[in-house]
C-alpha atoms as a PDB file:
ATOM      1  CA  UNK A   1      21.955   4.911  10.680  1.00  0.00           C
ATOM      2  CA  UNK A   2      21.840   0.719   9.884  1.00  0.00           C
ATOM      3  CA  UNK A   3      23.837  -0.572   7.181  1.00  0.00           C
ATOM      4  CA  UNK A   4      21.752  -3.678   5.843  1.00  0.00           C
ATOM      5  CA  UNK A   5      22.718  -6.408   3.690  1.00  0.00           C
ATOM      6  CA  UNK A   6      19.719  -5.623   1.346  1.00  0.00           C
ATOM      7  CA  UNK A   7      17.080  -2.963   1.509  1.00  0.00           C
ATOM      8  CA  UNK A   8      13.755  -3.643  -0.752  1.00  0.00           C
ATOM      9  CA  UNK A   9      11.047  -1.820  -2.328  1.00  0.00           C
ATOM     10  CA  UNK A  10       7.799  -3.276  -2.612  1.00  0.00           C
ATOM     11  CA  UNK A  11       4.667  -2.077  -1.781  1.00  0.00           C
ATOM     12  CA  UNK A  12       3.462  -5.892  -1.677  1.00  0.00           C
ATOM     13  CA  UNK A  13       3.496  -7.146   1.947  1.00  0.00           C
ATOM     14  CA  UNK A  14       3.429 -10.314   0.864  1.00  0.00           C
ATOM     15  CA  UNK A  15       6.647 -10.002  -1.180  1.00  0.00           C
ATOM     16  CA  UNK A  16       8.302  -8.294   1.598  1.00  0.00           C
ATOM     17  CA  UNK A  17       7.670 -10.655   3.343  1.00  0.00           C
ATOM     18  CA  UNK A  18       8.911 -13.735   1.212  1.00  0.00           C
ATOM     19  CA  UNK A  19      12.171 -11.431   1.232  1.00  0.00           C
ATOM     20  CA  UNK A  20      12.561 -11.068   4.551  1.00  0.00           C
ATOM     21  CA  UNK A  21      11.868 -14.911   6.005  1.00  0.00           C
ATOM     22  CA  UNK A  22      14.511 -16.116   3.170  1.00  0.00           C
ATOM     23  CA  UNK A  23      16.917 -13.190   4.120  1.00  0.00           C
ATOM     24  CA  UNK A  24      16.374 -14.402   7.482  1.00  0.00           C
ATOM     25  CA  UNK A  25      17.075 -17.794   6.789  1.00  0.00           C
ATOM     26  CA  UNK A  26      20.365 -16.882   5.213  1.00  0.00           C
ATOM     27  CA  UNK A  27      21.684 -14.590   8.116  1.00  0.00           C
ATOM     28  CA  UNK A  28      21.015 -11.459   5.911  1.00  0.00           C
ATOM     29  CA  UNK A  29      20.209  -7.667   7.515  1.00  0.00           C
ATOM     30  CA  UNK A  30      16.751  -6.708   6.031  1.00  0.00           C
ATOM     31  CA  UNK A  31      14.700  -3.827   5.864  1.00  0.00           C
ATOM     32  CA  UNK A  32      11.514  -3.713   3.855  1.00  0.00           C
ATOM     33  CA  UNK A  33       9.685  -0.305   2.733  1.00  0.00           C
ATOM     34  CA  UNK A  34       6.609   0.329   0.831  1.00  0.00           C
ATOM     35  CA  UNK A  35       6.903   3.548  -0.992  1.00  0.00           C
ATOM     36  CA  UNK A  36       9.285   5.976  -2.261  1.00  0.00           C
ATOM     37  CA  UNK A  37       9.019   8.567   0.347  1.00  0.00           C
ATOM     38  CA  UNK A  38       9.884   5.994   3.245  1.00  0.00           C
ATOM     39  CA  UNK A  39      13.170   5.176   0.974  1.00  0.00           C
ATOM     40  CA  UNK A  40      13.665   8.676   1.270  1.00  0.00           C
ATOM     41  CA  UNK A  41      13.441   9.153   4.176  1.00  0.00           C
ATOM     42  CA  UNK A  42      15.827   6.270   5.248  1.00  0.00           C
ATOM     43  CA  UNK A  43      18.298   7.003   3.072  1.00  0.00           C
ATOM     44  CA  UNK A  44      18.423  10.561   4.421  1.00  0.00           C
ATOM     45  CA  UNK A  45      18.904   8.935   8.071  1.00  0.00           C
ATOM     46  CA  UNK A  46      21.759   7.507   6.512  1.00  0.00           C
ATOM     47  CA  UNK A  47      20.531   3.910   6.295  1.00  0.00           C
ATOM     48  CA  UNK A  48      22.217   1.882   3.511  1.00  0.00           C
ATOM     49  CA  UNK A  49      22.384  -1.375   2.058  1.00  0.00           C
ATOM     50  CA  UNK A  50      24.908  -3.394   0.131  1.00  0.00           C
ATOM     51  CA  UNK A  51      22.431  -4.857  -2.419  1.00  0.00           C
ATOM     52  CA  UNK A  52      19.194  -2.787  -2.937  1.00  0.00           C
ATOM     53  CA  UNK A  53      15.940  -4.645  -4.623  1.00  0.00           C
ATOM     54  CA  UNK A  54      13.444  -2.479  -6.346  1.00  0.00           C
ATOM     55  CA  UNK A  55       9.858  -3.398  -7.261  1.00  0.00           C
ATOM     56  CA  UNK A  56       8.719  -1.692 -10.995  1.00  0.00           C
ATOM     57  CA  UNK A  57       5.449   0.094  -9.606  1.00  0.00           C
ATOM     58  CA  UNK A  58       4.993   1.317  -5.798  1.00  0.00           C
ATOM     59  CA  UNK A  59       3.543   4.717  -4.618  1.00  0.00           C
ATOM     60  CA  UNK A  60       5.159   8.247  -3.832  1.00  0.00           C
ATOM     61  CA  UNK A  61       3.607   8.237  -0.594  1.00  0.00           C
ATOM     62  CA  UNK A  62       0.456   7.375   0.250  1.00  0.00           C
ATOM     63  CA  UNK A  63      -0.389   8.104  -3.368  1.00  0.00           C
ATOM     64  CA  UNK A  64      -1.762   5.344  -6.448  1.00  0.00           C
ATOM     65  CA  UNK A  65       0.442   2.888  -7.161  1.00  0.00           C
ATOM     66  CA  UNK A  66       2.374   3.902 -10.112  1.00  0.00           C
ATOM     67  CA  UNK A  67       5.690   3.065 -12.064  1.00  0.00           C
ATOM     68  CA  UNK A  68       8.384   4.881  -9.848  1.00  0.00           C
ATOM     69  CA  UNK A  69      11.243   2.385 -10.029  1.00  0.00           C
ATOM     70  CA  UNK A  70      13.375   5.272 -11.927  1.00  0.00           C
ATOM     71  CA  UNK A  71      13.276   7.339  -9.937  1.00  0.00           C
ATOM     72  CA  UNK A  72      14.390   5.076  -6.684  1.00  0.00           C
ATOM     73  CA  UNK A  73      17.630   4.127  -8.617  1.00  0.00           C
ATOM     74  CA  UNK A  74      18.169   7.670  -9.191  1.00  0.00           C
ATOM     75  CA  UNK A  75      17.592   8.226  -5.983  1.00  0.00           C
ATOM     76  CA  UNK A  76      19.752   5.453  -4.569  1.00  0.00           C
ATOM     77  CA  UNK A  77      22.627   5.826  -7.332  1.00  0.00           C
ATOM     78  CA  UNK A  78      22.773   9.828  -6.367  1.00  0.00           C
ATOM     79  CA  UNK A  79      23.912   8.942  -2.534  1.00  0.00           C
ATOM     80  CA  UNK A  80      25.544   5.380  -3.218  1.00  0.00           C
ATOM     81  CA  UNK A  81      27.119   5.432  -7.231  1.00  0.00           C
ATOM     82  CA  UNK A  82      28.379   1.695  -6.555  1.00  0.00           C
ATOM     83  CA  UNK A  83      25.231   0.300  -4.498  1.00  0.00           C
ATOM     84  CA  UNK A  84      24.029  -2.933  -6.238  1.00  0.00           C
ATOM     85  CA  UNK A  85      20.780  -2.737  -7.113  1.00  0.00           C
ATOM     86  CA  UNK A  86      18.254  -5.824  -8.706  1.00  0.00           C
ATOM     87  CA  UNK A  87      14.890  -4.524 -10.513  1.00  0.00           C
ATOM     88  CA  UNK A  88      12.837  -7.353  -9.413  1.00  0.00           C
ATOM     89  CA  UNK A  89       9.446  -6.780 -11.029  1.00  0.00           C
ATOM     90  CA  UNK A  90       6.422  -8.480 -12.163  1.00  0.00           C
ATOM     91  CA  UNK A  91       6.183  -8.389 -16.066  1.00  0.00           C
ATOM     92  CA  UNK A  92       3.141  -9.229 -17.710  1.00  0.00           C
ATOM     93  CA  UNK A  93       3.233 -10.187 -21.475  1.00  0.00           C
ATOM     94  CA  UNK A  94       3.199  -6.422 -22.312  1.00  0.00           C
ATOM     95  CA  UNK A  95       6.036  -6.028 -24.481  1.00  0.00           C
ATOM     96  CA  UNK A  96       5.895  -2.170 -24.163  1.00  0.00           C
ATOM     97  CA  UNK A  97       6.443  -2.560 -20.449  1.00  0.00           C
ATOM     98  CA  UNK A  98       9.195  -5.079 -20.481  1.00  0.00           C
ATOM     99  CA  UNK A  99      11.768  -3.087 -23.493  1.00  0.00           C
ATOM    100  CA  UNK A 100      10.776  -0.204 -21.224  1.00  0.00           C
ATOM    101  CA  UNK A 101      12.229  -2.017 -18.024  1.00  0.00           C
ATOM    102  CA  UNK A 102      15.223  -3.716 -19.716  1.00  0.00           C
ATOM    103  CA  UNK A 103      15.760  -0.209 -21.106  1.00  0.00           C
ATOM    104  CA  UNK A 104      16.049   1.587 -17.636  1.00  0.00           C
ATOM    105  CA  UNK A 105      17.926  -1.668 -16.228  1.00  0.00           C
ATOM    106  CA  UNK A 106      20.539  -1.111 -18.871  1.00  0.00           C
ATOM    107  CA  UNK A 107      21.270   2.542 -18.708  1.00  0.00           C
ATOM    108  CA  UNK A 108      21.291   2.391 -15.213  1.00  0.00           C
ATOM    109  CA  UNK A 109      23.370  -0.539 -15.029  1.00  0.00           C
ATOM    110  CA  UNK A 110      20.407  -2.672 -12.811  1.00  0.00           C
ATOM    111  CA  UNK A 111      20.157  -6.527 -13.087  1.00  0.00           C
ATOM    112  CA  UNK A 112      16.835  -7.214 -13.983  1.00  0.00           C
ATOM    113  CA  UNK A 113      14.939 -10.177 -12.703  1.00  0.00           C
ATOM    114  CA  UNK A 114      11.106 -11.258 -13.163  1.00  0.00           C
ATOM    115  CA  UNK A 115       9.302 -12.081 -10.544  1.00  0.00           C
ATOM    116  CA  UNK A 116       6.977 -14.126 -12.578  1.00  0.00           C
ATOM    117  CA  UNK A 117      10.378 -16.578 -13.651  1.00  0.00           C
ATOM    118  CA  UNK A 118      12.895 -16.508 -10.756  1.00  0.00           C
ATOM    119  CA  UNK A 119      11.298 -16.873  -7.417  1.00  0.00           C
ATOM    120  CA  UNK A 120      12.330 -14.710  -4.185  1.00  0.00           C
ATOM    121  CA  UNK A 121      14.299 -18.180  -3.048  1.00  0.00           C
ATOM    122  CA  UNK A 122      16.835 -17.825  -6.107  1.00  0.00           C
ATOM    123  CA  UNK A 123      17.033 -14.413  -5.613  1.00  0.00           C
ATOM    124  CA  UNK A 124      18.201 -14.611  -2.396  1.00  0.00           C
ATOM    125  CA  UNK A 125      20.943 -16.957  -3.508  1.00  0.00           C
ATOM    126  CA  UNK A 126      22.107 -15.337  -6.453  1.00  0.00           C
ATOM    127  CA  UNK A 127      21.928 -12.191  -3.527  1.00  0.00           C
ATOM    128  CA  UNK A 128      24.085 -14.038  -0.786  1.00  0.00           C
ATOM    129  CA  UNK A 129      26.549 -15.214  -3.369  1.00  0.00           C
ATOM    130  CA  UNK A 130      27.271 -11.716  -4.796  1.00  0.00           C
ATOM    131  CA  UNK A 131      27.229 -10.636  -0.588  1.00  0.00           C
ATOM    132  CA  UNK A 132      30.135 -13.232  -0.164  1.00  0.00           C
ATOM    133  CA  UNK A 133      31.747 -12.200  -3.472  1.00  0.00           C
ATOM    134  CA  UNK A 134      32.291  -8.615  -1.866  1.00  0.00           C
END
């Protein structure tokens, strides 16, 4: 059982690790996981996190990638209600997909942020300020 500063889906290495160096860099707990199951999983060892970030698409298990961010708030939101949690996904200029996002970030009361306009580095800030808010 770890209580993190920020936990964060992505089944990107490369994004986990952008995430990790510039939590690093800021003196922030990290842990990094790749698919739904291994959130699971930690949660259920009682590892938590103060701010959780959630990519859009990542797989089950070892499954096809696949739009699952959903069901890792519910998942999240069902063992910590007041966790705060940032969608951070890529959004391409599919309309459909974006309402769709905004729609889930809204009912599930999720800051949304796209990766493809605010950069891991601002993220972390706007992060660590809302850490040193709490």
């Amino acid at each position: 059982m770890v209580i993190y500063d920020i936990i964060q889906l992505d089944d990107d290495e490369g994004e986990r690790y952008l995430i990790k160096n510039a939590s690093e860099r800021s003196l922030l707990n990290y842990l990094g996981i790749s698919s739904l199951s291994s959130l699971e999983k930690s949660l259920k060892n009682g590892d938590s996190a103060k701010v959780y970030i959630i990519d859009g698409n990542f797989p089950r298990g070892e499954s096809p990638i696949e739009f699952l961010a959903q069901e890792a708030i519910n998942l999240i939101r069902e063992i910590y209600p007041s966790s705060k949690l940032f969608l951070y996904s890529s959004v391409e200029e599919d309309l459909k997909i974006l309402s769709k996002i905004q729609k889930i970030a809204k009912e599930k009361n999720v800051d949304f942020r796209n990766k493809n306009r605010v950069t891991h580095r601002t993220l972390l800030k706007e992060i660590k300020g809302y850490l040193e808010n709490i």
